[in-house]
C-alpha atoms as a PDB file:
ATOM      1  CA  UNK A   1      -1.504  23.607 -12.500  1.00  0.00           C
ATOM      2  CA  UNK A   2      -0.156  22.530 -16.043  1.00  0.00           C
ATOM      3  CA  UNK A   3      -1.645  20.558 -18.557  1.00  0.00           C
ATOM      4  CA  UNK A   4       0.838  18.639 -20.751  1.00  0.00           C
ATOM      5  CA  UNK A   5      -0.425  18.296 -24.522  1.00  0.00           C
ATOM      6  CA  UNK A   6       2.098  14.809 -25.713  1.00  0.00           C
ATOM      7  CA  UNK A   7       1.665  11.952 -27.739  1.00  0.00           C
ATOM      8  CA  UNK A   8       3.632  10.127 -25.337  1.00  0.00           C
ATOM      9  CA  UNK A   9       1.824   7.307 -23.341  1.00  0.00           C
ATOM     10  CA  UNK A  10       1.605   8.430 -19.300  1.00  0.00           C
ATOM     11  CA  UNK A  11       3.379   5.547 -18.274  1.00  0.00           C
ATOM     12  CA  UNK A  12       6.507   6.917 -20.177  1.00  0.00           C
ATOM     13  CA  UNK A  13       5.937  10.456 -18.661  1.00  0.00           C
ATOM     14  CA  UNK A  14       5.146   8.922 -14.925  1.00  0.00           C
ATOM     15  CA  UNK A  15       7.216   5.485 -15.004  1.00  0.00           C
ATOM     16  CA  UNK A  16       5.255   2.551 -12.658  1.00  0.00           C
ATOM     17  CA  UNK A  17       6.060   1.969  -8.996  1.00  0.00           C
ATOM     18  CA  UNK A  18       7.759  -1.799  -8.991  1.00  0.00           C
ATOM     19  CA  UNK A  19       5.847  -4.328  -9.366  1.00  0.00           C
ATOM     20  CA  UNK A  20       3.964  -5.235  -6.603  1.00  0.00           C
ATOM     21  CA  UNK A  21       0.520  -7.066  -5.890  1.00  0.00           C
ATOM     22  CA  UNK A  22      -2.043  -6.625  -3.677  1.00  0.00           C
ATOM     23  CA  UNK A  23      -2.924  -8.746  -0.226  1.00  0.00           C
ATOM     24  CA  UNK A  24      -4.992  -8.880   2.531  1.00  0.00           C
ATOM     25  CA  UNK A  25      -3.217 -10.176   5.462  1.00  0.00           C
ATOM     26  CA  UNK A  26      -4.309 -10.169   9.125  1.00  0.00           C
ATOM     27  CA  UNK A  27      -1.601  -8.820  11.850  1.00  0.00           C
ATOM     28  CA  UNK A  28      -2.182  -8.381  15.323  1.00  0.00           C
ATOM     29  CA  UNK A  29      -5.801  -9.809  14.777  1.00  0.00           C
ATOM     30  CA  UNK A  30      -6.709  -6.922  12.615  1.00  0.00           C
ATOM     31  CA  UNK A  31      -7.150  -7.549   8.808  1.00  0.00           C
ATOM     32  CA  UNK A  32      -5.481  -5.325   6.478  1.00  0.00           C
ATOM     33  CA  UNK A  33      -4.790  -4.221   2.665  1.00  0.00           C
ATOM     34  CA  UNK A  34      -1.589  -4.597   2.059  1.00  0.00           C
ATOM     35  CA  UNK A  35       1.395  -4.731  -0.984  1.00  0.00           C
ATOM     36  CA  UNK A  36       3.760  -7.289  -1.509  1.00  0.00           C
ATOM     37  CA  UNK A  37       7.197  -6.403  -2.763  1.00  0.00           C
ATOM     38  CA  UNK A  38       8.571  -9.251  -4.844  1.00  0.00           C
ATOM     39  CA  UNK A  39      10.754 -10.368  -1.536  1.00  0.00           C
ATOM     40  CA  UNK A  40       7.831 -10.714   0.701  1.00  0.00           C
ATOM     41  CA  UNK A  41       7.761  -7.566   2.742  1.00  0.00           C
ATOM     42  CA  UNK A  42       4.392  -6.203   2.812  1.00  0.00           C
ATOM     43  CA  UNK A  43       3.233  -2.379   3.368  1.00  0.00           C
ATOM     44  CA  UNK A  44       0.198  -1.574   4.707  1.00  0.00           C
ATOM     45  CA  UNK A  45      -2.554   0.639   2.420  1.00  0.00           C
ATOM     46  CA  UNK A  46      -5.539   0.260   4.510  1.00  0.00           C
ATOM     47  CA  UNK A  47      -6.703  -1.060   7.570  1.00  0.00           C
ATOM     48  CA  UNK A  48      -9.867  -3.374   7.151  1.00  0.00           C
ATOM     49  CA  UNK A  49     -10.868  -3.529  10.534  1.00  0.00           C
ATOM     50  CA  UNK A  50     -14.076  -2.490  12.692  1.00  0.00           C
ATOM     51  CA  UNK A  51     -12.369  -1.893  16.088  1.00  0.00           C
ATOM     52  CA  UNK A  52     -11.457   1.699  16.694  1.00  0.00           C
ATOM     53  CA  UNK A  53      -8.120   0.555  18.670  1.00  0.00           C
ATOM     54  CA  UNK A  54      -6.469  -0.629  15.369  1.00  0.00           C
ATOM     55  CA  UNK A  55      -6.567   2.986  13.926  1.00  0.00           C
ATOM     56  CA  UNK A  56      -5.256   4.509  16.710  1.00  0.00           C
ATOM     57  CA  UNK A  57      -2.154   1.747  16.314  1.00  0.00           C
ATOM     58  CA  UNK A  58       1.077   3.596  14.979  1.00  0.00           C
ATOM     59  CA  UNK A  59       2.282   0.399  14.022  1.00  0.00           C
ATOM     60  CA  UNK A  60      -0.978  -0.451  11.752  1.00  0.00           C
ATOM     61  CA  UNK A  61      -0.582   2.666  10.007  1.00  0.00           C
ATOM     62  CA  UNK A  62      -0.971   2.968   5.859  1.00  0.00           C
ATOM     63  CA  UNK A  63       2.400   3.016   4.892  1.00  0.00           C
ATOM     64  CA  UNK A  64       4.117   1.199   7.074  1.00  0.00           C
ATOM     65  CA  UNK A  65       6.458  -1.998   6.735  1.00  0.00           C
ATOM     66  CA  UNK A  66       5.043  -5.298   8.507  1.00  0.00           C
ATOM     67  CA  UNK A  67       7.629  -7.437  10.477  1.00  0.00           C
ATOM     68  CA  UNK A  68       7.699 -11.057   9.910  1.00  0.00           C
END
């Protein structure tokens, strides 16, 4: 591990993922946490639901792309 002593901010050292806000949207009857790029596609960072079968879903997944 390294420690880096700067007086530069972090955000100049580590530049920001694109801007993208946060939504909960419900697919396949199962509510999620998801990101919205600026075009609409959203990405998945947690799964909201109490049924077991939605985590064992590939396709509900953190990190994955929703379709339409």
């Amino acid at each position: 591990m390294t420690i880096l002593y700067t007086p530069l901010n972090e955000h100049d050292i580590f530049p920001r993922e694109p801007e993208m806000s946060v939504v909960y949207h419900e697919h396949k009857n199962c509510p999620l946490m998801c990101r919205e790029s600026a075009d609409g596609k959203k990405q998945i960072m947690q799964v909201l639901s109490t049924d077991p079968t939605h985590y064992m879903d590939p396709s509900l997944q953190p990190g994955q792309w929703l379709d339409s």
